[in-house]
N, C-alpha and C. Protein backbone atom coordinates (compact mmCIF):
# COMPACT_ATOMS: atom_id res chain seq x y z
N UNK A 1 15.02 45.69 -3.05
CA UNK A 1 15.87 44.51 -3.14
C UNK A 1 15.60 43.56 -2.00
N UNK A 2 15.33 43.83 -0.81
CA UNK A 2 15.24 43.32 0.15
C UNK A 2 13.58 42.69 0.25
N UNK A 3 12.62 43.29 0.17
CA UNK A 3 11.52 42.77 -0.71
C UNK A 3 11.12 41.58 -1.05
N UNK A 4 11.87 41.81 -2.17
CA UNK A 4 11.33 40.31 -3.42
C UNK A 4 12.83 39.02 -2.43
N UNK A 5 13.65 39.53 -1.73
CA UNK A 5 14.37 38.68 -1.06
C UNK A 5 13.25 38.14 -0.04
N UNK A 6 12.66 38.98 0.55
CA UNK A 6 11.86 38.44 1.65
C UNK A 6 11.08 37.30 1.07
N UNK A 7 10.48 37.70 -0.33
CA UNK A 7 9.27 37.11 -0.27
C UNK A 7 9.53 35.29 -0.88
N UNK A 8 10.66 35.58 -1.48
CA UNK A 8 11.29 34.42 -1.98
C UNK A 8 11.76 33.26 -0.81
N UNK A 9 12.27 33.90 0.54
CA UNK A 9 12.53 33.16 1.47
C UNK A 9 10.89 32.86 2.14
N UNK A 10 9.93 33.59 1.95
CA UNK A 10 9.36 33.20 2.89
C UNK A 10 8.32 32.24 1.97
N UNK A 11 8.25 32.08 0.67
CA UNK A 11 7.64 30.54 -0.44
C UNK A 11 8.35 29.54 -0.14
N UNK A 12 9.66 29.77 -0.37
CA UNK A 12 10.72 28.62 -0.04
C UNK A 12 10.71 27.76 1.53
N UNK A 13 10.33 29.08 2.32
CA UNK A 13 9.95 28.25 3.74
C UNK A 13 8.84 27.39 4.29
N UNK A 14 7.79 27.58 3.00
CA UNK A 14 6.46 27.31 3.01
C UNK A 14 6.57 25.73 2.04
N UNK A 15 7.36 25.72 1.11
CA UNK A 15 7.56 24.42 0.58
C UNK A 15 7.61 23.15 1.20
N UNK A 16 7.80 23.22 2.35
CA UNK A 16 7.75 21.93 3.10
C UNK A 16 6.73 21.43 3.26
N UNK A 17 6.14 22.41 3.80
CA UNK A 17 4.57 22.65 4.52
C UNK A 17 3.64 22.12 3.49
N UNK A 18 4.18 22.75 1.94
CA UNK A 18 2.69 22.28 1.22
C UNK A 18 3.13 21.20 0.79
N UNK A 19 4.38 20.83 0.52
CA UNK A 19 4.37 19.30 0.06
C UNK A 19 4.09 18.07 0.84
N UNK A 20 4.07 18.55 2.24
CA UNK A 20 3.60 17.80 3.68
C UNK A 20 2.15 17.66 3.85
N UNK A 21 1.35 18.53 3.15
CA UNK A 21 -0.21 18.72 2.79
C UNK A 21 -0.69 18.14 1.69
N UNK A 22 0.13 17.24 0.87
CA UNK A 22 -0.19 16.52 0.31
C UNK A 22 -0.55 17.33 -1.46
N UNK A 23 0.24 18.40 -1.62
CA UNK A 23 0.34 18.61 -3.03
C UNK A 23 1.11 18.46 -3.84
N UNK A 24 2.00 17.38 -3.91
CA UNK A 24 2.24 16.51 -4.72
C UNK A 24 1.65 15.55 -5.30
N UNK A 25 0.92 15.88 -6.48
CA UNK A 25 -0.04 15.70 -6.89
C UNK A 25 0.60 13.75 -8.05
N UNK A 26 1.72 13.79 -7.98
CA UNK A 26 1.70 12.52 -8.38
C UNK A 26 1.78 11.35 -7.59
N UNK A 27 1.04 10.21 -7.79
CA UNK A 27 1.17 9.27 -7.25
C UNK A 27 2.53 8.31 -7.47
N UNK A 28 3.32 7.41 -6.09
CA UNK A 28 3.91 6.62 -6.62
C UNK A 28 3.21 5.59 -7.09
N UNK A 29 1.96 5.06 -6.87
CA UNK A 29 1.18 3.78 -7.04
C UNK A 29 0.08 4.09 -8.00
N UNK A 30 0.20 4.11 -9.58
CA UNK A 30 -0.96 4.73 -10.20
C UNK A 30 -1.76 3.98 -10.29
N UNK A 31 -2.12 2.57 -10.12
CA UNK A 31 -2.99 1.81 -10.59
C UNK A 31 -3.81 1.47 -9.19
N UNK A 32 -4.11 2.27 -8.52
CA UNK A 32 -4.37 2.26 -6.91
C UNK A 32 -4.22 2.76 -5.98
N UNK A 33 -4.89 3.79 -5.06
CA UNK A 33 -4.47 4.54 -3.66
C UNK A 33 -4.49 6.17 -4.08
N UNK A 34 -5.84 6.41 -5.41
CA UNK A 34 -6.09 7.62 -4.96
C UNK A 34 -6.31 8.43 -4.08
N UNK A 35 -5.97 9.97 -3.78
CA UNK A 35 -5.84 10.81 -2.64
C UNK A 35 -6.54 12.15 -3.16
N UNK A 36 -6.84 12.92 -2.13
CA UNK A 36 -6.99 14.38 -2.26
C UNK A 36 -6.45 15.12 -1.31
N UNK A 37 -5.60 16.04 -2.09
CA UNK A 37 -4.77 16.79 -1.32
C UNK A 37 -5.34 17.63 -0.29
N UNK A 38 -4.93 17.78 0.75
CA UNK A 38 -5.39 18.38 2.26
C UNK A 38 -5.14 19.49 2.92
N UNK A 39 -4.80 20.78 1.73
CA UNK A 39 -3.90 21.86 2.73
C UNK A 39 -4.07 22.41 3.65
N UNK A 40 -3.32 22.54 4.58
CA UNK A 40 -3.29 22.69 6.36
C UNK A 40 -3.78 21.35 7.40
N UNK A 41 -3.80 20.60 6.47
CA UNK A 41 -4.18 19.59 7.59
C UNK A 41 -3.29 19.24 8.61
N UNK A 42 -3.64 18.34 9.41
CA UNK A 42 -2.90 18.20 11.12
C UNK A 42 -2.56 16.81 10.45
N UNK A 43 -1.85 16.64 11.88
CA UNK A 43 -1.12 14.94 12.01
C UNK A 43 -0.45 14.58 10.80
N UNK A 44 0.24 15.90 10.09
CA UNK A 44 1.44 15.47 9.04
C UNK A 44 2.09 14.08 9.22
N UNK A 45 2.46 13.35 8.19
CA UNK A 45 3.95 11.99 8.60
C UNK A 45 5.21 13.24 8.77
N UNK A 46 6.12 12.71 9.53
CA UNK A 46 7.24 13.35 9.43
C UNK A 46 8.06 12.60 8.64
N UNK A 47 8.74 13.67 7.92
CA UNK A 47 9.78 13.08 6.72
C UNK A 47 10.75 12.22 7.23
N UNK A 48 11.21 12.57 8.31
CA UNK A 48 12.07 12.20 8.59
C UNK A 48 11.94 10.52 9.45
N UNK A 49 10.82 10.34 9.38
CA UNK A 49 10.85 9.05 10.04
C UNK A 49 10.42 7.90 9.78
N UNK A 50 10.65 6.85 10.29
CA UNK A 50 10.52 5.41 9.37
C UNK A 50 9.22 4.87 10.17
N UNK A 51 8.52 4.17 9.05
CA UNK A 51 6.85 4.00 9.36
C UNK A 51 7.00 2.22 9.29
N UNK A 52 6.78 1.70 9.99
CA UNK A 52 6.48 0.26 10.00
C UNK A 52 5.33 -0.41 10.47
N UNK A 53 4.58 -0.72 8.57
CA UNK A 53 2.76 -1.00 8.87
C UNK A 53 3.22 -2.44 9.03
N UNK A 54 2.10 -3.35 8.88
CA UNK A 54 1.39 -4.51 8.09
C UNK A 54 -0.14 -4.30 8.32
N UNK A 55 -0.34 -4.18 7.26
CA UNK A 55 -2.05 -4.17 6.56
C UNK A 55 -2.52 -5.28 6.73
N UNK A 56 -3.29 -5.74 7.49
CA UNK A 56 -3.96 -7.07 7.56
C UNK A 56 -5.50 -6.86 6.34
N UNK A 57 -5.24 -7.50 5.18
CA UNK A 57 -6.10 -7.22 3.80
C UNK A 57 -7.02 -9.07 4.45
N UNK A 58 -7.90 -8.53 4.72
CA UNK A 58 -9.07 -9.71 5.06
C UNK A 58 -9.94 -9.29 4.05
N UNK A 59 -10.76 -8.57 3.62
CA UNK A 59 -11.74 -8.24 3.09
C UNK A 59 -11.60 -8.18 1.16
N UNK A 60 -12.91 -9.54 0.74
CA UNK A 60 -13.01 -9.42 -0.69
C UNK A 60 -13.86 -8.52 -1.33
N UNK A 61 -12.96 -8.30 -2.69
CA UNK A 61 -14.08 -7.60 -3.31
C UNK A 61 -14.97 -7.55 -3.91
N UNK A 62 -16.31 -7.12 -3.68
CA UNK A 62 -17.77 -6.72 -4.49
C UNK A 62 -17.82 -7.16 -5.91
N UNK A 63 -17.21 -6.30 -6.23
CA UNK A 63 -16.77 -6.46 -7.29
C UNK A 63 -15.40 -7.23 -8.53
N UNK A 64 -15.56 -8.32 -8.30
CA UNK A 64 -14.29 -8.46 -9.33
C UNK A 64 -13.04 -7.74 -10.19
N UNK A 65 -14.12 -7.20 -11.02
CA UNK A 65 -13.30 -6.68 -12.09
C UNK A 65 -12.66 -5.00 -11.56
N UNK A 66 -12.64 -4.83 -9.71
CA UNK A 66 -12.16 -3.45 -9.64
C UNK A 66 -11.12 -4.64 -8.73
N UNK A 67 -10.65 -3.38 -8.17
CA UNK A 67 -9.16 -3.46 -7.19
C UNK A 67 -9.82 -3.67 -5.86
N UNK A 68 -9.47 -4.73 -5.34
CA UNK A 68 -9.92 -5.07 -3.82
C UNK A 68 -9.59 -3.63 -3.39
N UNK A 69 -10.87 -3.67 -2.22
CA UNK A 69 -10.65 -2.50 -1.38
C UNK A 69 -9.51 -2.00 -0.51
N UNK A 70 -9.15 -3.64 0.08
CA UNK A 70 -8.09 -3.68 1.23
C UNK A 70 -6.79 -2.94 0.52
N UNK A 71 -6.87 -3.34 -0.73
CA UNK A 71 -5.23 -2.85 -1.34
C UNK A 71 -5.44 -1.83 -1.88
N UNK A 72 -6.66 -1.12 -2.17
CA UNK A 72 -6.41 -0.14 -2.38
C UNK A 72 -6.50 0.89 -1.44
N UNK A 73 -6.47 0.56 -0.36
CA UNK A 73 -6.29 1.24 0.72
C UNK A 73 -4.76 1.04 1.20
N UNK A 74 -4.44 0.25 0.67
CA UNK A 74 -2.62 0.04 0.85
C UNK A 74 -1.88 1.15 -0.08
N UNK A 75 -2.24 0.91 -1.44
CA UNK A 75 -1.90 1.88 -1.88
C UNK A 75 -1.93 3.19 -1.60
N UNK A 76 -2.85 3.65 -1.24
CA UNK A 76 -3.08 4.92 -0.90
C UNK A 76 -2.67 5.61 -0.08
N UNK A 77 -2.06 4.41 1.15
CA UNK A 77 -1.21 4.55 2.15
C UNK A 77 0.17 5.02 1.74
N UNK A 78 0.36 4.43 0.60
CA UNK A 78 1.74 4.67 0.28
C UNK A 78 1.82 6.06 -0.03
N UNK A 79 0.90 6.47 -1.34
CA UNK A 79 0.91 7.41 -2.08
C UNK A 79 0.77 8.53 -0.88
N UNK A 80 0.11 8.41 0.41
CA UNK A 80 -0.37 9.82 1.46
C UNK A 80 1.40 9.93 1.85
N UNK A 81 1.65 9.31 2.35
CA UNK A 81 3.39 9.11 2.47
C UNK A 81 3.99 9.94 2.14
N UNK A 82 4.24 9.23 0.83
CA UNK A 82 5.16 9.46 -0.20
C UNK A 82 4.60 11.82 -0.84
N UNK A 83 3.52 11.09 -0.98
CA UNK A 83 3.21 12.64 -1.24
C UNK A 83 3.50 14.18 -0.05
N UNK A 84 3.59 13.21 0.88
CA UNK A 84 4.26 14.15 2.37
C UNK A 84 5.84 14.16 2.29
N UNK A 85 5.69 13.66 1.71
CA UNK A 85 7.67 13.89 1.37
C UNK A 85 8.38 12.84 2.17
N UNK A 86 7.61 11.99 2.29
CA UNK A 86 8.52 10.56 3.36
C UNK A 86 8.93 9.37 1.80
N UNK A 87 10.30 9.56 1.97
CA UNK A 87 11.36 8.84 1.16
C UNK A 87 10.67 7.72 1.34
N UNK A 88 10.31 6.67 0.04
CA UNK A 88 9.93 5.58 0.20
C UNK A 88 10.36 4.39 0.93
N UNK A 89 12.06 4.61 1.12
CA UNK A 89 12.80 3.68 2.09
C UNK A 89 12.15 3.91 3.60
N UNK A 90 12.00 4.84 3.73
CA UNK A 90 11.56 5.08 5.28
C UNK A 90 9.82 4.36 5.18
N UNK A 91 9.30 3.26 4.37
CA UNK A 91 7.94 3.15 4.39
C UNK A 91 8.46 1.40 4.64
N UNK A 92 8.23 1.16 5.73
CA UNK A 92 8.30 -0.27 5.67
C UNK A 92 6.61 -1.48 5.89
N UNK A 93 6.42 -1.30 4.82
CA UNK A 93 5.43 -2.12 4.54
C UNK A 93 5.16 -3.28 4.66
N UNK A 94 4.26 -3.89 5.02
CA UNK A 94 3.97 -5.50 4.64
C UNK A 94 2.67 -5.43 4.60
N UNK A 95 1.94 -5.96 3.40
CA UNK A 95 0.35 -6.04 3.33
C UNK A 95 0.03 -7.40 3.30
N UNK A 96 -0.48 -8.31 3.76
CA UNK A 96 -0.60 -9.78 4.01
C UNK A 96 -2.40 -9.93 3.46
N UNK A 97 -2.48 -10.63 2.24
CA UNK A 97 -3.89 -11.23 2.37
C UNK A 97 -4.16 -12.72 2.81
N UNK A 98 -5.72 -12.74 3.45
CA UNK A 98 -6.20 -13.98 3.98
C UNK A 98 -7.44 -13.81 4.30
N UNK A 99 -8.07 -14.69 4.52
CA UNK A 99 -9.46 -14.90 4.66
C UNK A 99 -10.19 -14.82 3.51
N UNK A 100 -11.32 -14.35 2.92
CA UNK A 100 -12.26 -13.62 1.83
C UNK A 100 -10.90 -12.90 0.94
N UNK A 101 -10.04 -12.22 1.82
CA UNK A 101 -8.92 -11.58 0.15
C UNK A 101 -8.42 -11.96 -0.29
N UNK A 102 -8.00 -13.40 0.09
CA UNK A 102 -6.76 -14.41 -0.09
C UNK A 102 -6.65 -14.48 -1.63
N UNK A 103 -7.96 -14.59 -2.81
CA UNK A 103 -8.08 -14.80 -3.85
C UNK A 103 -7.50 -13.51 -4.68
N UNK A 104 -6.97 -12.61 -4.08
CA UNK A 104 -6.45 -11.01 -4.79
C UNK A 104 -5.44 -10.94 -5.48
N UNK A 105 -4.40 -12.30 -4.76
CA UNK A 105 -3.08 -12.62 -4.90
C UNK A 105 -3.06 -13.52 -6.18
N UNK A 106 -4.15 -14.18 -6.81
CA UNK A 106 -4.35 -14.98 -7.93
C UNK A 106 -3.42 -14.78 -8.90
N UNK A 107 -2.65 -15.48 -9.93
CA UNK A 107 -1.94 -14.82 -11.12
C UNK A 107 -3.39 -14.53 -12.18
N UNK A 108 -3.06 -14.00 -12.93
CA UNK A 108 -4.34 -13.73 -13.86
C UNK A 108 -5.46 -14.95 -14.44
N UNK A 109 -4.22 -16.09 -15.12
CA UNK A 109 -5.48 -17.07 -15.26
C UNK A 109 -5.99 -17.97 -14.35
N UNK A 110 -5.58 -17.77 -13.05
CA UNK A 110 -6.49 -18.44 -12.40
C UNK A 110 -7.55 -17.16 -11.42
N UNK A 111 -7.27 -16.52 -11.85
CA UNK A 111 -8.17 -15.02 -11.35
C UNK A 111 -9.33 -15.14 -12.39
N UNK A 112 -8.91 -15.05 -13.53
CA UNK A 112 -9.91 -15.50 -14.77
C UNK A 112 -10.53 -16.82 -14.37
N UNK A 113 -10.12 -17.85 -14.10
CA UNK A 113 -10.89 -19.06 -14.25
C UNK A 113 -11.68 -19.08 -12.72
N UNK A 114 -11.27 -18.19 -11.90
CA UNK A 114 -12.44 -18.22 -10.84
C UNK A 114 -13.50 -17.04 -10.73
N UNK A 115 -13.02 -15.87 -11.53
CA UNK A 115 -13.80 -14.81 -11.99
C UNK A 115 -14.82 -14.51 -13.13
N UNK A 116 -13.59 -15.21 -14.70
CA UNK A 116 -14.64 -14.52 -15.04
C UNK A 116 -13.67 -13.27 -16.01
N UNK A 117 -12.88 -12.90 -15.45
CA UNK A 117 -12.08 -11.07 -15.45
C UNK A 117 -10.57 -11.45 -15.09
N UNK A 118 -9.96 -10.60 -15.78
CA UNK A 118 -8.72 -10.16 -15.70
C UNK A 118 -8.67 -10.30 -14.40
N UNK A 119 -7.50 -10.15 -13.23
CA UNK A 119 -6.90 -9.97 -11.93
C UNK A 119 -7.10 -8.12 -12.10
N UNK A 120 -8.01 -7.32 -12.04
CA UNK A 120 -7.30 -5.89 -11.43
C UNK A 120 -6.39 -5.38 -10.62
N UNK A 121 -5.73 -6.39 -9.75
CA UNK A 121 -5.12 -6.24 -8.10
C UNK A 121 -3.74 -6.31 -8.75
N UNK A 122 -3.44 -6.73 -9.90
CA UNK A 122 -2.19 -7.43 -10.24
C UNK A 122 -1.05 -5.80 -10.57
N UNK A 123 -1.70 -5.31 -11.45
CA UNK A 123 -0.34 -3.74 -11.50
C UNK A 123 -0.47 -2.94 -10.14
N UNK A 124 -1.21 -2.96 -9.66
CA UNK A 124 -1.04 -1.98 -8.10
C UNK A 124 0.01 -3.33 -7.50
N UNK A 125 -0.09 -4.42 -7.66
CA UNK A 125 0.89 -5.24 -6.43
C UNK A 125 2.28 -5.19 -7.30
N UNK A 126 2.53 -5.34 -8.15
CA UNK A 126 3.76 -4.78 -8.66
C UNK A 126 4.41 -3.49 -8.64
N UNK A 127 3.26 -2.71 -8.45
CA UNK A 127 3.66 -0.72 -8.40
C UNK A 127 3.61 -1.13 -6.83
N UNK A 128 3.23 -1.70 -6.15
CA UNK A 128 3.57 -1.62 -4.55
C UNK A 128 4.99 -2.11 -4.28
N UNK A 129 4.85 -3.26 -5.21
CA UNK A 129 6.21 -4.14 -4.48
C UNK A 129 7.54 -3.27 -5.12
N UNK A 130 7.40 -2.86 -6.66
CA UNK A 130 8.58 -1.82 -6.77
C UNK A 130 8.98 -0.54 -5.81
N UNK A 131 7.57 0.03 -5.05
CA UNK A 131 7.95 1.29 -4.40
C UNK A 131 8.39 0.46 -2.27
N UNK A 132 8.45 -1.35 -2.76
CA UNK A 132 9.34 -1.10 -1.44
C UNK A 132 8.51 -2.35 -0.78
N UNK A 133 7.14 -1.96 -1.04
CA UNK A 133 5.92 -2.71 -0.05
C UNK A 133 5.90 -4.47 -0.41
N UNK A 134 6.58 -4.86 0.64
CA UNK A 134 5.83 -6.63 0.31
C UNK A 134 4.53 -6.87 0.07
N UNK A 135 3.87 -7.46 -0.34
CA UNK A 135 3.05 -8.37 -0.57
C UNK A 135 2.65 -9.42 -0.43
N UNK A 136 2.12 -10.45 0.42
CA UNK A 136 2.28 -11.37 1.19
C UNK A 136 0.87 -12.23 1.32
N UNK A 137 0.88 -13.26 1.06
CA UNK A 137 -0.65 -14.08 1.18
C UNK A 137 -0.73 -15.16 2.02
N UNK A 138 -1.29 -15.43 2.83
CA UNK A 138 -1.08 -16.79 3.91
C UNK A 138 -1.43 -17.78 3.52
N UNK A 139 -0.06 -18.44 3.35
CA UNK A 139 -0.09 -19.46 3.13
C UNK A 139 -0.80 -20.89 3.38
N UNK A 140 -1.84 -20.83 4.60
CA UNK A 140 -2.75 -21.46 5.33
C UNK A 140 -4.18 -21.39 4.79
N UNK A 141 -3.98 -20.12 4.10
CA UNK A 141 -5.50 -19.59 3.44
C UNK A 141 -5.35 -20.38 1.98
N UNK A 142 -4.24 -20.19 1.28
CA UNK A 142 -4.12 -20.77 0.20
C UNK A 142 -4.69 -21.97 0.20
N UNK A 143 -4.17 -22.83 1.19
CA UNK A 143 -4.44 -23.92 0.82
C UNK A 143 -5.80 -24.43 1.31
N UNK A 144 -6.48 -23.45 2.12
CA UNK A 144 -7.74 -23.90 2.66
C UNK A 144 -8.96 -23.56 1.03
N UNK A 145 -7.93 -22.19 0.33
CA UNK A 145 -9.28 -22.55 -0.72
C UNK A 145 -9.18 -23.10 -1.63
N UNK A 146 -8.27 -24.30 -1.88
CA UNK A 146 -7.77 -25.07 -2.61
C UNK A 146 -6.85 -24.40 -3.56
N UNK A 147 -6.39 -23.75 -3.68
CA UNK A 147 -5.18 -22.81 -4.47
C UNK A 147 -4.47 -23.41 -4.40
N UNK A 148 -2.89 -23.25 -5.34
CA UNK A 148 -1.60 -23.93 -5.30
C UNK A 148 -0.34 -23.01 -5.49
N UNK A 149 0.13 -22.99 -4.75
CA UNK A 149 1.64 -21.58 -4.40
C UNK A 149 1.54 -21.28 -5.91
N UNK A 150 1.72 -22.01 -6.87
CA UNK A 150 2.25 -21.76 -8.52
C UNK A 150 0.98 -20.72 -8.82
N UNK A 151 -0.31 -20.91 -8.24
CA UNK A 151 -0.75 -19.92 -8.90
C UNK A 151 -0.77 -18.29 -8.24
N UNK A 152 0.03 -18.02 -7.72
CA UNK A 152 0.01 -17.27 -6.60
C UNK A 152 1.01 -15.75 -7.43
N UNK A 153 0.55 -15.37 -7.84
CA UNK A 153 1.05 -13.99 -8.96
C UNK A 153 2.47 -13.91 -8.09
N UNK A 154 3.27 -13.72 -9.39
CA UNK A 154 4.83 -13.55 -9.10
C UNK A 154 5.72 -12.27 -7.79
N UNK A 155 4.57 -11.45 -8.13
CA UNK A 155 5.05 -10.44 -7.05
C UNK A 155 4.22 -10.67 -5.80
N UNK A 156 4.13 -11.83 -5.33
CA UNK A 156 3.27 -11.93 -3.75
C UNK A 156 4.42 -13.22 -3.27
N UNK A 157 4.88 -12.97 -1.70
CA UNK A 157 5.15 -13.92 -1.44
C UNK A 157 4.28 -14.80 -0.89
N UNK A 158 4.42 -16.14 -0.58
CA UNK A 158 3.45 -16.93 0.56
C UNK A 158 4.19 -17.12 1.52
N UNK A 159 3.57 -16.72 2.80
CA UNK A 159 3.77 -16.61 4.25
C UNK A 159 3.37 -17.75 4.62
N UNK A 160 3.97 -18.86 5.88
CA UNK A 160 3.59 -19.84 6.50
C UNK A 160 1.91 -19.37 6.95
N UNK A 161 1.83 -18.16 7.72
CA UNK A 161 0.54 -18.19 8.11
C UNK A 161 0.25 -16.66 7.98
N UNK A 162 -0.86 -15.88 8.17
CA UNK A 162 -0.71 -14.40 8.22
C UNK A 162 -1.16 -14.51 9.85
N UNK A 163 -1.54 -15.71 10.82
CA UNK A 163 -1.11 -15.27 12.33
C UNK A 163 0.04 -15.10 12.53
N UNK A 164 1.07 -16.16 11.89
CA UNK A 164 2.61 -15.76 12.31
C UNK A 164 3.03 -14.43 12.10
N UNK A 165 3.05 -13.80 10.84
CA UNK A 165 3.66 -13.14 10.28
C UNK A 165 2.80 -11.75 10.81
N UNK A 166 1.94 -11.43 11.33
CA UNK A 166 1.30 -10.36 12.05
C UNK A 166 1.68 -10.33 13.64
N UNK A 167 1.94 -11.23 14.15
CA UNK A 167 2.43 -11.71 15.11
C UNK A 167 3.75 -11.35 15.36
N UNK A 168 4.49 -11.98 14.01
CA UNK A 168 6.16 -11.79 14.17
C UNK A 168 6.63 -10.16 13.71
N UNK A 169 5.97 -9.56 13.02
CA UNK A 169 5.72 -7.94 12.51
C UNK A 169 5.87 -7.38 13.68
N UNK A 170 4.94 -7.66 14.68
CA UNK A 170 3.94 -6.66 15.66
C UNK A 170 5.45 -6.98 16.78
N UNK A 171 5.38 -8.07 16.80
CA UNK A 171 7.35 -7.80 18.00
C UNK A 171 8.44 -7.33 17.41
N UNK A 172 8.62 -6.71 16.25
CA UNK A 172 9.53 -6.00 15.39
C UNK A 172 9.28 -4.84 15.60
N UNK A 173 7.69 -4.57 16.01
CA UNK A 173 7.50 -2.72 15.97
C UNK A 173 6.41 -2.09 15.27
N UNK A 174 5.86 -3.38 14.50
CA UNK A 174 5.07 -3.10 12.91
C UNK A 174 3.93 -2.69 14.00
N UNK A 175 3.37 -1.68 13.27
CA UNK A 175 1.77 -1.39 13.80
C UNK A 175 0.84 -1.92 13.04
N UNK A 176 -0.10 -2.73 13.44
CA UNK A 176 -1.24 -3.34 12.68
C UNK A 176 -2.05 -2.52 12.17
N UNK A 177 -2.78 -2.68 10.53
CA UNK A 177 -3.49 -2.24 10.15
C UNK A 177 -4.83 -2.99 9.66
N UNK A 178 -5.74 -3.29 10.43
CA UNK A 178 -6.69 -4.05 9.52
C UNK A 178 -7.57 -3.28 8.97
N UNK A 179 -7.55 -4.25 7.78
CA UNK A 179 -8.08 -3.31 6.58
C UNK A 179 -9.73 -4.71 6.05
């Protein structure tokens, strides 16, 4: 009796551990920020604590018709998180594009009329912005590549600048991520 008690407490004690190793095998962000699970790895997130990025997304993509790199490295951020057992409220995000990525933020037909292709970037920035993560495009970039706020996909805000707003992040606490 004592036994199968042991052995039950000692899986149950281990549950933390593997869901902290990343075997939670579903993503919150499916359209972006695949992972492979890591068991025993070091430098766990702790559940218990609140993470405050901004992703500085400079970099375009190769390819069009895939998911910019930068965001999908946002995503993935989320999903390593989230799959460690850190409550999505505790993920305070901001991913800001500009420079070369600025065009990621496109709504579809003007993604099409400068591509070519559908927007790919467009359901990962909605599966981001539902699981919490802003989305954010500088507004300075916009207008340097002749873009117009209206075409600027519904789930992105426009930021006065992404110097301000990396700037104004980083005295809040945000740790920079350039991506």
């Amino acid at each position: 009796m004592l036994r199968p008690l042991l052995s039950s407490l000692l899986v149950l004690s281990l549950l933390p551990a593997a869901a902290m190793a990343g075997d939670s095998q579903t993503p919150v962000v499916t359209a972006a920020g695949a992972f492979h699970p890591v068991p025993h790895a070091a430098f766990l997130p702790d559940r218990n604590a609140t993470y405050k990025v901004v992703f500085a997304m400079t970099r375009a993509s190769d390819k069009p018709d895939q998911v910019n790199p930068a965001l999908e490295r946002v995503a993935r951020t989320v999903n390593l998180y989230a799959a460690s057992g850190v409550p999505l409220d505790h993920l305070k995000f901001v991913a800001i594009a500009y420079g070369p990525a600025t065009a990621l933020v496109l709504d579809d037909a003007h993604y099409r009329a400068k591509f070519g292709v559908a927007n790919p970037n467009l359901a990962a920035i909605a599966q981001l912005r539902k699981a919490g993560v802003t989305v954010a495009v500088c507004g300075q970039a916009v207008v340097e590549n002749h873009f117009e706020d209206a075409w600027v996909a519904k789930d992105v805000e426009v930021a006065l600048s992404a110097l301000t707003t990396i700037t104004e992040l980083q005295q809040q606490g945000y740790a920079l991520m350039p991506l």
